[in-house]
C-alpha atoms as a PDB file:
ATOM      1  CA  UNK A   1    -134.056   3.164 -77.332  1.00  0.00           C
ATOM      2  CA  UNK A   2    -133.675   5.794 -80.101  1.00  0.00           C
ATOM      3  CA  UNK A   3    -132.785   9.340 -78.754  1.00  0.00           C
ATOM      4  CA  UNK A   4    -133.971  12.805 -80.281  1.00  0.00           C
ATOM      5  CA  UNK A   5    -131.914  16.094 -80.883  1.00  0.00           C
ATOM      6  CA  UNK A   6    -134.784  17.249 -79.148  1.00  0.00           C
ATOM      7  CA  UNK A   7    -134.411  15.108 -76.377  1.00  0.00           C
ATOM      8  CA  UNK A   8    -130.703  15.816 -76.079  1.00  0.00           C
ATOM      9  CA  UNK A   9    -131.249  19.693 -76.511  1.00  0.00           C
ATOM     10  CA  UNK A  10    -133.916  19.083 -73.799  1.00  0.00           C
ATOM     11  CA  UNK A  11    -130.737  16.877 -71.421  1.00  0.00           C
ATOM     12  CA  UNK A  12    -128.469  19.790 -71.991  1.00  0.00           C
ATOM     13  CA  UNK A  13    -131.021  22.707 -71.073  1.00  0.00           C
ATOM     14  CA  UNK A  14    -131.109  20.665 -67.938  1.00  0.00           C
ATOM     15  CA  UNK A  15    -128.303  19.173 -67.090  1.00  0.00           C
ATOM     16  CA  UNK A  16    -125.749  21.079 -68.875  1.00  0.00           C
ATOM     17  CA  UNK A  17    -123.140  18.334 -70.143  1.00  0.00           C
ATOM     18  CA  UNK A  18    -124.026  15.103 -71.640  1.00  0.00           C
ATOM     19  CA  UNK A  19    -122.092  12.484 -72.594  1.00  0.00           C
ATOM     20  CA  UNK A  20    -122.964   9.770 -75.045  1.00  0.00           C
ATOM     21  CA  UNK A  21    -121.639   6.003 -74.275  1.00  0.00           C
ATOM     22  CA  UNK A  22    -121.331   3.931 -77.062  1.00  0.00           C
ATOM     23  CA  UNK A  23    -121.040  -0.078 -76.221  1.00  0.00           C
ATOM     24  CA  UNK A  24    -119.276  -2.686 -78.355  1.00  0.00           C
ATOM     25  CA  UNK A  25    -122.386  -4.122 -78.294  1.00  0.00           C
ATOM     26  CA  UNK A  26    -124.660  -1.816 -80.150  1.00  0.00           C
ATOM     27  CA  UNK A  27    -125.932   0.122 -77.148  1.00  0.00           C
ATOM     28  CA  UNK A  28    -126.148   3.548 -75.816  1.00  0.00           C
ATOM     29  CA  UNK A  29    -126.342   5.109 -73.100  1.00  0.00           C
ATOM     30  CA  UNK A  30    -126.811   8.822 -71.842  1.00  0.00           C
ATOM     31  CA  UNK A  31    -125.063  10.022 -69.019  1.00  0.00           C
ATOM     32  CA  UNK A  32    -125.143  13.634 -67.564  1.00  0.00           C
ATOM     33  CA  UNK A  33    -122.186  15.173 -65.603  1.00  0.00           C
ATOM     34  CA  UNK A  34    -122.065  14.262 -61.794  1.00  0.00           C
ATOM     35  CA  UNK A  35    -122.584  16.686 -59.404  1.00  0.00           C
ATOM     36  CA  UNK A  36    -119.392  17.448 -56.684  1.00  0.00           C
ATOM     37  CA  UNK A  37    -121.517  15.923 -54.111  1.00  0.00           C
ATOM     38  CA  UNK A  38    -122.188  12.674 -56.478  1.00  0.00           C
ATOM     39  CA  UNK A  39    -118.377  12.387 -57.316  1.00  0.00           C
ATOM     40  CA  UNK A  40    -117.002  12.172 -53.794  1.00  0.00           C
ATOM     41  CA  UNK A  41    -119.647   9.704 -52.750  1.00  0.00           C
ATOM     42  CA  UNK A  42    -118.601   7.703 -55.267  1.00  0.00           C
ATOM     43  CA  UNK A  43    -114.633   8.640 -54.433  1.00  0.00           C
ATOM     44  CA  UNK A  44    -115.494   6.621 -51.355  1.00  0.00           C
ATOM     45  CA  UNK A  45    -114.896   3.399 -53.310  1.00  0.00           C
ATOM     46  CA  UNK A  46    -111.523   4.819 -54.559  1.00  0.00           C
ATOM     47  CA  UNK A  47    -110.054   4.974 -51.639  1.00  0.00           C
ATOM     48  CA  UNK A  48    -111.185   1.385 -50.803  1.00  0.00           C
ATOM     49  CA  UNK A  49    -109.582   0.341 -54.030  1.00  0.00           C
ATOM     50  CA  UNK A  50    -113.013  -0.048 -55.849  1.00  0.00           C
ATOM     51  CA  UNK A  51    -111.776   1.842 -58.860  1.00  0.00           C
ATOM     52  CA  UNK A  52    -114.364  -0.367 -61.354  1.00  0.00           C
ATOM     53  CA  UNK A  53    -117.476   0.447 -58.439  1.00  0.00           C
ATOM     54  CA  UNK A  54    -116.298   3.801 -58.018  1.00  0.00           C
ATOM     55  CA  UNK A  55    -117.081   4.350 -62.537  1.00  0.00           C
ATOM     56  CA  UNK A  56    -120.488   2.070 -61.734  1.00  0.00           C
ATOM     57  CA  UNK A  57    -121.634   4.069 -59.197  1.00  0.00           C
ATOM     58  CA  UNK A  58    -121.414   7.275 -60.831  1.00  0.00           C
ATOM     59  CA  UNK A  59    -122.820   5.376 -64.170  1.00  0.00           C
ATOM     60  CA  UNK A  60    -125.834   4.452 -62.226  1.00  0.00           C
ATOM     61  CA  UNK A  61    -125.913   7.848 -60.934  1.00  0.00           C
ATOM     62  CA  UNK A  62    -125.719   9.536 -64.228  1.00  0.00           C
ATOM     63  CA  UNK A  63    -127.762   7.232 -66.435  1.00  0.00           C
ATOM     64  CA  UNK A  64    -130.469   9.665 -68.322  1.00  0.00           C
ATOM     65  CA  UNK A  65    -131.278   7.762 -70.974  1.00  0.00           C
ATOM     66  CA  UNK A  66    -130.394   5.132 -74.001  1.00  0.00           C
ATOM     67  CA  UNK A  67    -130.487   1.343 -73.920  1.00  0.00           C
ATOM     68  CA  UNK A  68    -131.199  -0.193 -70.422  1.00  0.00           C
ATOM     69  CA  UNK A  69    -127.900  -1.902 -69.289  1.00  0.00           C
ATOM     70  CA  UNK A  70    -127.728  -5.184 -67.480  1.00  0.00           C
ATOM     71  CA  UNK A  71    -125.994  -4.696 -64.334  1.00  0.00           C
ATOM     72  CA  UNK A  72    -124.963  -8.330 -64.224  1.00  0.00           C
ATOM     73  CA  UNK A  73    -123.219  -8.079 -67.495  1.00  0.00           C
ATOM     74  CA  UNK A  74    -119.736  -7.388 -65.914  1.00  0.00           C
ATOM     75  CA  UNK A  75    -117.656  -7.115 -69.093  1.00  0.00           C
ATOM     76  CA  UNK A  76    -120.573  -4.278 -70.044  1.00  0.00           C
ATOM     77  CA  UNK A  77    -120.302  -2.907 -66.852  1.00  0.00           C
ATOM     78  CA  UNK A  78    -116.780  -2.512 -66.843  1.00  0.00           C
ATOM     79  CA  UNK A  79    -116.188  -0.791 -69.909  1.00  0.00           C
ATOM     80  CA  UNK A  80    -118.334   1.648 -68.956  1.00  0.00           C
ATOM     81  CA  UNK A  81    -116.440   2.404 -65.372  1.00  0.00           C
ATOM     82  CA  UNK A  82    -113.496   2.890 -67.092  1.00  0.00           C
ATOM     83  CA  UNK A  83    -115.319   5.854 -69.355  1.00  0.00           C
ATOM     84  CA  UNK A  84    -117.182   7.520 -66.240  1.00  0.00           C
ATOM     85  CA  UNK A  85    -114.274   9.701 -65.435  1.00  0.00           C
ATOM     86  CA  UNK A  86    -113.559  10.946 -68.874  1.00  0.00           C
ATOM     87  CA  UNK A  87    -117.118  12.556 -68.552  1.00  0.00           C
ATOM     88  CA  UNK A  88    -115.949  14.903 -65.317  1.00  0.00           C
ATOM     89  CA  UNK A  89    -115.228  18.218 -66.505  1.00  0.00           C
ATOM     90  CA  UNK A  90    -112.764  20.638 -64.184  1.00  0.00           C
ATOM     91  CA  UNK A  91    -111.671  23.911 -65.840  1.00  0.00           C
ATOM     92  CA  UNK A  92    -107.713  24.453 -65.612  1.00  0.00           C
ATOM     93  CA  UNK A  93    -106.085  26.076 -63.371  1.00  0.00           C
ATOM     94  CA  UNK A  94    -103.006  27.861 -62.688  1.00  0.00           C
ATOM     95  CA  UNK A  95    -100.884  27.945 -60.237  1.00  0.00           C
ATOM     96  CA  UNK A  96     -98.219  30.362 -59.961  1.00  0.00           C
ATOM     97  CA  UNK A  97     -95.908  30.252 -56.626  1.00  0.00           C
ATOM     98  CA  UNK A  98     -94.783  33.525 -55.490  1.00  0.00           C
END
């Protein structure tokens, strides 16, 4: 599925961030960034040891746009959990002890 500027400029205007997922394959995908809320329902899997479901989850979660992905393609699937927290921004902080 071919993507506009427009489209993106149109992604961004709503969502603020978005992140573009290129696959081995060929495909793309679009993800936006997760919300707080979206991040620690998904943490729930971390703390089962689901690190791979915890990425999936907020892929699934996220997904805006681009090629359609199949789910049962776990090698696909995979690769892209292991991207999905390289899309969270946090600003730095500081800490300074007094």
């Amino acid at each position: 599925m071919e993507v506009t500027a427009e489209q993106i400029a149109k992604w961004k205007q709503q969502y603020g961030s978005v992140s573009k997922l290129k696959l081995a394959s060929g495909e793309v995908v679009y993800v936006r960034q997760p919300t707080t809320q979206e991040i620690e329902y998904a943490s729930a899997n971390l703390m089962q040891g689901k690190t791979y479901t915890f990425g999936i989850t907020l892929f699934k979660t996220c997904q805006i746009g681009g090629d359609q992905i199949d789910g049962k393609d776990e090698a696909k699937m995979r690769g892209i959990a292991q991207q999905m927290t390289s899309i969270i921004e946090v600003t730095a902080v500081e800490v300074e002890k007094l």
